[in-house]
N, C-alpha and C. Protein backbone atom coordinates (compact mmCIF):
# COMPACT_ATOMS: atom_id res chain seq x y z
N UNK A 1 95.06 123.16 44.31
CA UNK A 1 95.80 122.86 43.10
C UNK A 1 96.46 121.49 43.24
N UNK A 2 96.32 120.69 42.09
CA UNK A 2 97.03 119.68 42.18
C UNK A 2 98.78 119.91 41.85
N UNK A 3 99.44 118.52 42.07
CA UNK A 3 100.72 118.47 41.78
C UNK A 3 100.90 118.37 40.43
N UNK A 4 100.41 118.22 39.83
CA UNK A 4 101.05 118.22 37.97
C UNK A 4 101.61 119.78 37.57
N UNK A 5 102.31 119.87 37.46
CA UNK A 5 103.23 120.70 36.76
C UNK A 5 102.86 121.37 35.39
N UNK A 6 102.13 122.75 35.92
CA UNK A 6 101.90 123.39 34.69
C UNK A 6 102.68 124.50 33.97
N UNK A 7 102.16 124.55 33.16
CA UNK A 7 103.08 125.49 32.01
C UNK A 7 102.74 126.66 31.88
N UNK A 8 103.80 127.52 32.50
CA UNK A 8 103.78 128.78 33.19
C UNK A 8 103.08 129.21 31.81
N UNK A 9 102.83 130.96 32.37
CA UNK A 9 102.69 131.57 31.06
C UNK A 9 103.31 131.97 29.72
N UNK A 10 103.36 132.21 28.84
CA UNK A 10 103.86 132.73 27.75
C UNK A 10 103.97 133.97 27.83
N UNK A 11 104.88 134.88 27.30
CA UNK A 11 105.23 135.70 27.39
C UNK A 11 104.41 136.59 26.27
N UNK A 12 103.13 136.86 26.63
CA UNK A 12 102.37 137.97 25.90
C UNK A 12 101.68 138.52 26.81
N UNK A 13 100.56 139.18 25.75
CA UNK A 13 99.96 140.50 26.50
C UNK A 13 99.71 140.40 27.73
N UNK A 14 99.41 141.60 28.66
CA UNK A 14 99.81 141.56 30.22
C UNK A 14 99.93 140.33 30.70
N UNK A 15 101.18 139.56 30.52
CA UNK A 15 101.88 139.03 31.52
C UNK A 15 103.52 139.22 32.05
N UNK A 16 103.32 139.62 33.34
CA UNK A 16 104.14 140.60 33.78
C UNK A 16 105.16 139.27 34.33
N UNK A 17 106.69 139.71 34.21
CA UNK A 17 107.61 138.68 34.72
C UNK A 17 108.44 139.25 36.28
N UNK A 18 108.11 139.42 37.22
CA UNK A 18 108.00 139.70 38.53
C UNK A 18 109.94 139.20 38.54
N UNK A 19 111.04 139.94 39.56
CA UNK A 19 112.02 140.15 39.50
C UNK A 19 112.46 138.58 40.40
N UNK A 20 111.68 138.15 40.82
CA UNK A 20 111.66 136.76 41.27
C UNK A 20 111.82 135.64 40.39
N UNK A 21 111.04 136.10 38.97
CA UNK A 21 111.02 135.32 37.75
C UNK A 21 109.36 134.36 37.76
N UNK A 22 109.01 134.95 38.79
CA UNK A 22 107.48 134.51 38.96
C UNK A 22 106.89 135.36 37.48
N UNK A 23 105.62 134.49 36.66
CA UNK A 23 104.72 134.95 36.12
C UNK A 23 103.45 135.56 36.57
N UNK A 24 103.02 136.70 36.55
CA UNK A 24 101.60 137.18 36.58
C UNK A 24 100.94 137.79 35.27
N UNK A 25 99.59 136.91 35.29
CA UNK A 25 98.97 137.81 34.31
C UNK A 25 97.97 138.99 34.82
N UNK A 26 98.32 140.73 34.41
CA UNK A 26 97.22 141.19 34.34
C UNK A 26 96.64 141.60 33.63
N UNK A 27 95.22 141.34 33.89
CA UNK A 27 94.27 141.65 32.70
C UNK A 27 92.82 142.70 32.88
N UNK A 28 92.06 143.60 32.36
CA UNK A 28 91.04 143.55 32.36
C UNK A 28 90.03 143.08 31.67
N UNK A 29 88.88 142.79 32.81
CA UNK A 29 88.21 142.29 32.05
C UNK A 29 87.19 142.76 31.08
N UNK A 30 87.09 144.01 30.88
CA UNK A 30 86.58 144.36 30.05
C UNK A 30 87.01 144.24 28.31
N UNK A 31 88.20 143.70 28.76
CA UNK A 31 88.82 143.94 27.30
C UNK A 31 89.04 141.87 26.93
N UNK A 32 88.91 141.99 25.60
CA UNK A 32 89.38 140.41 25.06
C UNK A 32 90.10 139.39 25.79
N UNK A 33 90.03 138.04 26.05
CA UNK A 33 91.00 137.07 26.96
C UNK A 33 92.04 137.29 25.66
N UNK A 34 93.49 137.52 26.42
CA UNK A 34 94.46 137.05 25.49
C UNK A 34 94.29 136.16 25.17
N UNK A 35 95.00 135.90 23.92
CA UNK A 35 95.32 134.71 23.20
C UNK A 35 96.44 133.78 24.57
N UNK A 36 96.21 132.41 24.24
CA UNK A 36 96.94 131.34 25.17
C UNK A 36 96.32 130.33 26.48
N UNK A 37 97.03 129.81 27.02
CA UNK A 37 95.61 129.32 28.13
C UNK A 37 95.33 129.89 29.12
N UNK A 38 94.53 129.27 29.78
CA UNK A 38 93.60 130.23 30.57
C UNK A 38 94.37 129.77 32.06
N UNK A 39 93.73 131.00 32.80
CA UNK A 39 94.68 130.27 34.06
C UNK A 39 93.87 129.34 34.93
N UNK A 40 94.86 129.26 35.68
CA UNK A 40 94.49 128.24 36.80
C UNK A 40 94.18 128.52 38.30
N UNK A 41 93.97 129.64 38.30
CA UNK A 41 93.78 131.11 39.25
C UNK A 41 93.46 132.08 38.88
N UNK A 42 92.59 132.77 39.57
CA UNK A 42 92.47 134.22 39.15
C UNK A 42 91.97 134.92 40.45
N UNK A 43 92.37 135.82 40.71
CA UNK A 43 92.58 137.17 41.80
C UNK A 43 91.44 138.55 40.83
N UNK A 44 90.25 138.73 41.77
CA UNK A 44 89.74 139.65 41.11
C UNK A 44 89.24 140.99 41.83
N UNK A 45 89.41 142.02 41.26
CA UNK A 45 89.53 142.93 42.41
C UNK A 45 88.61 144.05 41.79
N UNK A 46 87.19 143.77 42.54
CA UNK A 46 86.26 144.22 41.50
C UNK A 46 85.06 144.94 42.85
N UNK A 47 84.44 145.97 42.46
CA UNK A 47 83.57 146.40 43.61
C UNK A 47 82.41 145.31 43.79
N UNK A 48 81.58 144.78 42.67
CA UNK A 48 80.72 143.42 42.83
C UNK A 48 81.51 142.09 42.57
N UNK A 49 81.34 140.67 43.15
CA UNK A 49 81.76 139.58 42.66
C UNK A 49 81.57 139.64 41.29
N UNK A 50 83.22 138.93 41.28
CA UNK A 50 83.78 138.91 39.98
C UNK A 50 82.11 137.65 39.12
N UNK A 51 82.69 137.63 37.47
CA UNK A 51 81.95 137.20 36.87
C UNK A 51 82.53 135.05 37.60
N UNK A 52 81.47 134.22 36.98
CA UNK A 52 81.96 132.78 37.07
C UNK A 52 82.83 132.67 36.21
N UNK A 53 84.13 131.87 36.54
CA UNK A 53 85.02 131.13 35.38
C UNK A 53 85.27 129.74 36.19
N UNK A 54 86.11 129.34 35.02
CA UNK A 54 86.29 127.41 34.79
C UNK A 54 87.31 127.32 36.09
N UNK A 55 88.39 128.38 36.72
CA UNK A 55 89.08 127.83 37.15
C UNK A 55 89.20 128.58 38.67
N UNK A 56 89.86 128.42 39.14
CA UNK A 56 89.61 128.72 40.98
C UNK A 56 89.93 130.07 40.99
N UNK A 57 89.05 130.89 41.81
CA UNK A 57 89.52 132.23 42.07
C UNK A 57 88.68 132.98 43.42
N UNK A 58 89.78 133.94 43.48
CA UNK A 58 89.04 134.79 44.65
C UNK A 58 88.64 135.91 44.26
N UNK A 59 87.73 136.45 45.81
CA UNK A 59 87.56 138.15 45.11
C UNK A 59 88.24 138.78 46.10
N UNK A 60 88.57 139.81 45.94
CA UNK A 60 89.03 141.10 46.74
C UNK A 60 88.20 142.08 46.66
N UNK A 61 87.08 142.49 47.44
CA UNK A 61 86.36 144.04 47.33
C UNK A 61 87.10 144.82 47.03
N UNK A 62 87.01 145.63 45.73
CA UNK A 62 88.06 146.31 45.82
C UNK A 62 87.38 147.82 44.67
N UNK A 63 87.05 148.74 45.04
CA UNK A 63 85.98 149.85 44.36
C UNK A 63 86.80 150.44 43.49
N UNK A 64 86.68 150.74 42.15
CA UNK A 64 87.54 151.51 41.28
C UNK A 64 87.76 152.58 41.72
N UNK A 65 88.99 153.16 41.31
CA UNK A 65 89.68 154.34 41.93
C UNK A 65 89.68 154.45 43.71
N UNK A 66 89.98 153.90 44.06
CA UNK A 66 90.33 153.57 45.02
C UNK A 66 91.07 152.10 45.70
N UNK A 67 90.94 152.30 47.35
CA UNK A 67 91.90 150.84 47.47
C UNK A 67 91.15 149.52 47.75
N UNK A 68 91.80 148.34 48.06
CA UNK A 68 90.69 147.48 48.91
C UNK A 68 89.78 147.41 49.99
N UNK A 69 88.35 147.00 49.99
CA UNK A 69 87.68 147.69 50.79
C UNK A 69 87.83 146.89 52.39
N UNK A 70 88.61 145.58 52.41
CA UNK A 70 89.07 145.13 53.08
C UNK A 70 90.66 144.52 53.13
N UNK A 71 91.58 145.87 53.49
CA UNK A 71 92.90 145.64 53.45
C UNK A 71 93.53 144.59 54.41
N UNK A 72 92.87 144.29 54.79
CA UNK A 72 93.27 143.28 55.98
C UNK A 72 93.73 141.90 54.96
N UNK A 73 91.97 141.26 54.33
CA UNK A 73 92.14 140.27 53.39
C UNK A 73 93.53 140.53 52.46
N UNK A 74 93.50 141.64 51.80
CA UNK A 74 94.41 141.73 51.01
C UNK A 74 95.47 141.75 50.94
N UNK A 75 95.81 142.60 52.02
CA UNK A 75 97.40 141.90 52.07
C UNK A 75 97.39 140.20 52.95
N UNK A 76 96.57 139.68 53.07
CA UNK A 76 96.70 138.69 53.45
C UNK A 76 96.87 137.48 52.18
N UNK A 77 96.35 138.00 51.16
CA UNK A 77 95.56 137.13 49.56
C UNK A 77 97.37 137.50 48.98
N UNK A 78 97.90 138.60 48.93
CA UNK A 78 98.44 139.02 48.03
C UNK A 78 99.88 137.91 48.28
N UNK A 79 100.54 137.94 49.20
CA UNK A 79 101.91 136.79 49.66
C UNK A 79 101.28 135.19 48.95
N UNK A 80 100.06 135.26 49.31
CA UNK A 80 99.69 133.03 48.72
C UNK A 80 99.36 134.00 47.30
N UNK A 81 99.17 134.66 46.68
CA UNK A 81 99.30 134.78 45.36
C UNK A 81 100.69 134.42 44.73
N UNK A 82 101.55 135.43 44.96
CA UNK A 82 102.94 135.41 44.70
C UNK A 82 103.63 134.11 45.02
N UNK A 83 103.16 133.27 46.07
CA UNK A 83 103.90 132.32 45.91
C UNK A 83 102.76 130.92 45.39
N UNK A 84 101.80 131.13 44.94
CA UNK A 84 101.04 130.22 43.88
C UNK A 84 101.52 130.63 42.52
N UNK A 85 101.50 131.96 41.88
CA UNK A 85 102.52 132.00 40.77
C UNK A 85 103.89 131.49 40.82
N UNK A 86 104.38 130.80 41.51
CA UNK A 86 105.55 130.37 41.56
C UNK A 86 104.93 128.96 40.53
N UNK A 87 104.07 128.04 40.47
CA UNK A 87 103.53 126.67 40.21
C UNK A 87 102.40 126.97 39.06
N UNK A 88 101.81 128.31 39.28
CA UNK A 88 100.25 128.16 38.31
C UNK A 88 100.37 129.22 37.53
N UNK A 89 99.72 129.49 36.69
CA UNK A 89 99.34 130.67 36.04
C UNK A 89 97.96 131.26 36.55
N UNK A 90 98.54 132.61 37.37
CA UNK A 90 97.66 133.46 38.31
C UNK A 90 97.35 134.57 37.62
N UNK A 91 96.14 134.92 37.10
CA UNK A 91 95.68 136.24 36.58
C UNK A 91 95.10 137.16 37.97
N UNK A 92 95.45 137.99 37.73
CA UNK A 92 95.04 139.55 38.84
C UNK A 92 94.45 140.33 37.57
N UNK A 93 92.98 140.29 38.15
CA UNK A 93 91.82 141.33 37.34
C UNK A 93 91.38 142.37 37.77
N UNK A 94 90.97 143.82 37.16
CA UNK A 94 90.22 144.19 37.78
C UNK A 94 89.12 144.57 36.23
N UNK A 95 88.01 145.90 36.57
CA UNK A 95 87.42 145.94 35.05
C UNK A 95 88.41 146.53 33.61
N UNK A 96 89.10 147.07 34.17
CA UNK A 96 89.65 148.28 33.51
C UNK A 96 91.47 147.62 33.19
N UNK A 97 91.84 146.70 34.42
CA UNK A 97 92.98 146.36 34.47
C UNK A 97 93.98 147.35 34.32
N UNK A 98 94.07 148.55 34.58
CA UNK A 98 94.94 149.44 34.99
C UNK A 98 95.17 149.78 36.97
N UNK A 99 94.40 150.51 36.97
CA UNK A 99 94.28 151.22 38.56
C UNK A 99 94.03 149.92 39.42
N UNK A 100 93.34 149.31 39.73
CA UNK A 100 93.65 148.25 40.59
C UNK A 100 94.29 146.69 40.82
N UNK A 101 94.30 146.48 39.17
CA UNK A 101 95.42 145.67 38.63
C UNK A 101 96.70 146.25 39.00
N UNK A 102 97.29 147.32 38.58
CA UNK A 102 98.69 147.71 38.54
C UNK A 102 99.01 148.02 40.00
N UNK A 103 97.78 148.46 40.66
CA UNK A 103 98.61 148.82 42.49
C UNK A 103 98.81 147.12 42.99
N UNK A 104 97.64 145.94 42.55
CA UNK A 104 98.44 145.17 43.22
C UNK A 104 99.54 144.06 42.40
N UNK A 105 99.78 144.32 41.37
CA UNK A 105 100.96 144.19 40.55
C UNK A 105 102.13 144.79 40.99
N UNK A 106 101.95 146.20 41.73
CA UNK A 106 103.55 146.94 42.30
C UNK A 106 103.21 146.44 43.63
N UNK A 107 102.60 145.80 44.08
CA UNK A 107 102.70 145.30 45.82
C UNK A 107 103.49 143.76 45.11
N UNK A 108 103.00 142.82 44.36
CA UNK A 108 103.64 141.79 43.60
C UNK A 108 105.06 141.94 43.87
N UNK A 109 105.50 143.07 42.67
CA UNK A 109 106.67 143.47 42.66
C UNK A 109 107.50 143.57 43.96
N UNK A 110 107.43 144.74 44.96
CA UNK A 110 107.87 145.21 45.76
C UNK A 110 108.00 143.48 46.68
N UNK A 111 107.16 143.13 47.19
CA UNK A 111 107.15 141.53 47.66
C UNK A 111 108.06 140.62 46.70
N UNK A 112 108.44 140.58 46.00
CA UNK A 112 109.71 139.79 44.79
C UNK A 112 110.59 140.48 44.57
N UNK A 113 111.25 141.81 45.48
CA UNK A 113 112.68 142.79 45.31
C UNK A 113 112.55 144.01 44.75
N UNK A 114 111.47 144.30 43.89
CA UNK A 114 111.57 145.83 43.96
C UNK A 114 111.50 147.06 44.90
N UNK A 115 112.15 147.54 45.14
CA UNK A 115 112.03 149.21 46.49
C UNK A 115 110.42 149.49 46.21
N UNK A 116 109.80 149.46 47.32
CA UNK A 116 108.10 149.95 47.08
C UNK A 116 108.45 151.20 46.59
N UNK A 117 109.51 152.35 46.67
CA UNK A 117 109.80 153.61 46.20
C UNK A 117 109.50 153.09 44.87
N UNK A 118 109.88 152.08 44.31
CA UNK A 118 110.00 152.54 42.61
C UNK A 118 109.18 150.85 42.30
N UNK A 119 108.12 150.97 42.60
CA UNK A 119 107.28 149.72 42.17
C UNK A 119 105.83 150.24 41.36
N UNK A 120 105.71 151.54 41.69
CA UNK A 120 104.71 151.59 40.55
C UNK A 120 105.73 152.53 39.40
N UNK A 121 106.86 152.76 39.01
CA UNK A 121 107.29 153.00 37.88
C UNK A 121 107.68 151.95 37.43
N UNK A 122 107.89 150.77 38.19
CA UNK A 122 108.42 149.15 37.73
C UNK A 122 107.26 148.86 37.03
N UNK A 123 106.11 149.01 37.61
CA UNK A 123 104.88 147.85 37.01
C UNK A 123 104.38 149.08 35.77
N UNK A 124 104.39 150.17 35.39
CA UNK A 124 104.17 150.76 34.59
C UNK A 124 105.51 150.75 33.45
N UNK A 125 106.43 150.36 33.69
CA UNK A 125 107.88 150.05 33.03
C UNK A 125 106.96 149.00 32.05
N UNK A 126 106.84 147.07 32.63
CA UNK A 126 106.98 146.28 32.58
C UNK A 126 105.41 145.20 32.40
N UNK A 127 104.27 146.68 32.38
CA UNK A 127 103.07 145.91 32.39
C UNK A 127 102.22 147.44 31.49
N UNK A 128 101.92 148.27 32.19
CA UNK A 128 101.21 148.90 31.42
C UNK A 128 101.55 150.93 32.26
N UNK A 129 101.71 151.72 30.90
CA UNK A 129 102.27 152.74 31.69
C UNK A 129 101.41 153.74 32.41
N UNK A 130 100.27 153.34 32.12
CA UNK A 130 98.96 154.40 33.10
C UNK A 130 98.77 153.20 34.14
N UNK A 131 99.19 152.22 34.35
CA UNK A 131 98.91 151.27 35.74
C UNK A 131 99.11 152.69 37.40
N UNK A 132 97.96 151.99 38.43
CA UNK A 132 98.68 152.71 39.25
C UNK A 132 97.91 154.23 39.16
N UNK A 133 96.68 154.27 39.20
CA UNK A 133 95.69 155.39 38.88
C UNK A 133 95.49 156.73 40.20
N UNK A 134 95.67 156.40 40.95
CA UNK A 134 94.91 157.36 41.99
C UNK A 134 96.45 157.60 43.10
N UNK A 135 96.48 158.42 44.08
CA UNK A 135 97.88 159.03 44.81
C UNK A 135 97.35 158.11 45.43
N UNK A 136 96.53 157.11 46.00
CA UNK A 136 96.17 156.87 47.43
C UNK A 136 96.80 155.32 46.88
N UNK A 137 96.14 154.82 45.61
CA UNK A 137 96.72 153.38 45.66
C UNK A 137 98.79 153.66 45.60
N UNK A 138 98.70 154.47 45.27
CA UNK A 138 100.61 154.80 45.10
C UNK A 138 100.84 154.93 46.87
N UNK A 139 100.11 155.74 47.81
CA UNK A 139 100.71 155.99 49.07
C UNK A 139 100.77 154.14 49.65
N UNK A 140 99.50 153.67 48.78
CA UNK A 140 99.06 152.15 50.29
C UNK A 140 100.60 151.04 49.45
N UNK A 141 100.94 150.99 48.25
CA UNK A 141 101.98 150.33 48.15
C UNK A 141 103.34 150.79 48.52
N UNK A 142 103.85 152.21 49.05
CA UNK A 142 104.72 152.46 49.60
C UNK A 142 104.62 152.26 51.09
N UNK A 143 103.04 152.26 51.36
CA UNK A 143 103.41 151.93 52.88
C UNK A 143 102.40 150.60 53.75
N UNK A 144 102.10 149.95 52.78
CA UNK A 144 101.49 148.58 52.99
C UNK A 144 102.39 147.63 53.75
N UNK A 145 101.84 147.06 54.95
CA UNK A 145 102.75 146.31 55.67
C UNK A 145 102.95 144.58 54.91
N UNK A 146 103.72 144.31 54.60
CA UNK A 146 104.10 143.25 53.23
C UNK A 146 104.71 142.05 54.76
């Protein structure tokens, strides 16, 4: 990323405002790009590589209804996320943008001051209220080493 100074997100559809005051957008991709610009990052957490886009992104193996298939990467991806949303507008995808969007939206959280106890009722508060699909992605953000 360069140094020019971009213009965080706008405050619409899934973009979540992290207790840090960091912006994240989540989205699935199955559903319409919000309206606004596009980011400048994107985090995708998809069982095949994500689709091509215009702007820099990673993948995370990551199989629906379930967790990442390499937790190691991931919590490694997830801290330079959180602190690249500090400067860019960072979208976190998955297809569906609930279940593996929202577990690593409450790892987001919990990493910016929320109690991992109450980070997937935060990100279902503050992003979407079925986020956070399966007991197992709820056990790995209460006990994910951050």
């Amino acid at each position: 990323m360069g140094t020019a100074e971009i213009d965080p997100w706008p405050a619409n559809t899934g973009v979540v405002e992290l207790p840090n005051g960091t912006r994240v957008r989540g989205q699935g991709l199955h559903r319409p790009i919000p309206p606004g610009p596009d980011p400048t990052f994107g985090v995708y957490l998809l069982a095949e590589p994500p689709p091509l886009t215009t702007w820099p992104a990673t993948w995370i193996k990551w199989p629906d209804f379930r967790l990442p298939a390499d937790k190691v990467k991931a919590i490694e991806i997830l801290p330079d996320v959180l602190a690249l949303a500090e400067t860019e507008r960072v979208e976190v995808a998955c297809k569906g943008g609930g279940g593996r969007t929202g577990t690593a939206l409450a790892v987001l959280a919990a990493m910016s001051g929320v109690d991992r106890a109450d980070a997937v009722d935060w990100v279902r508060s503050h992003y979407d209220p079925t986020a956070v699909e399966t007991r197992w992605q709820r056990r790995w953000i209460e006990r994910v080493d951050l």
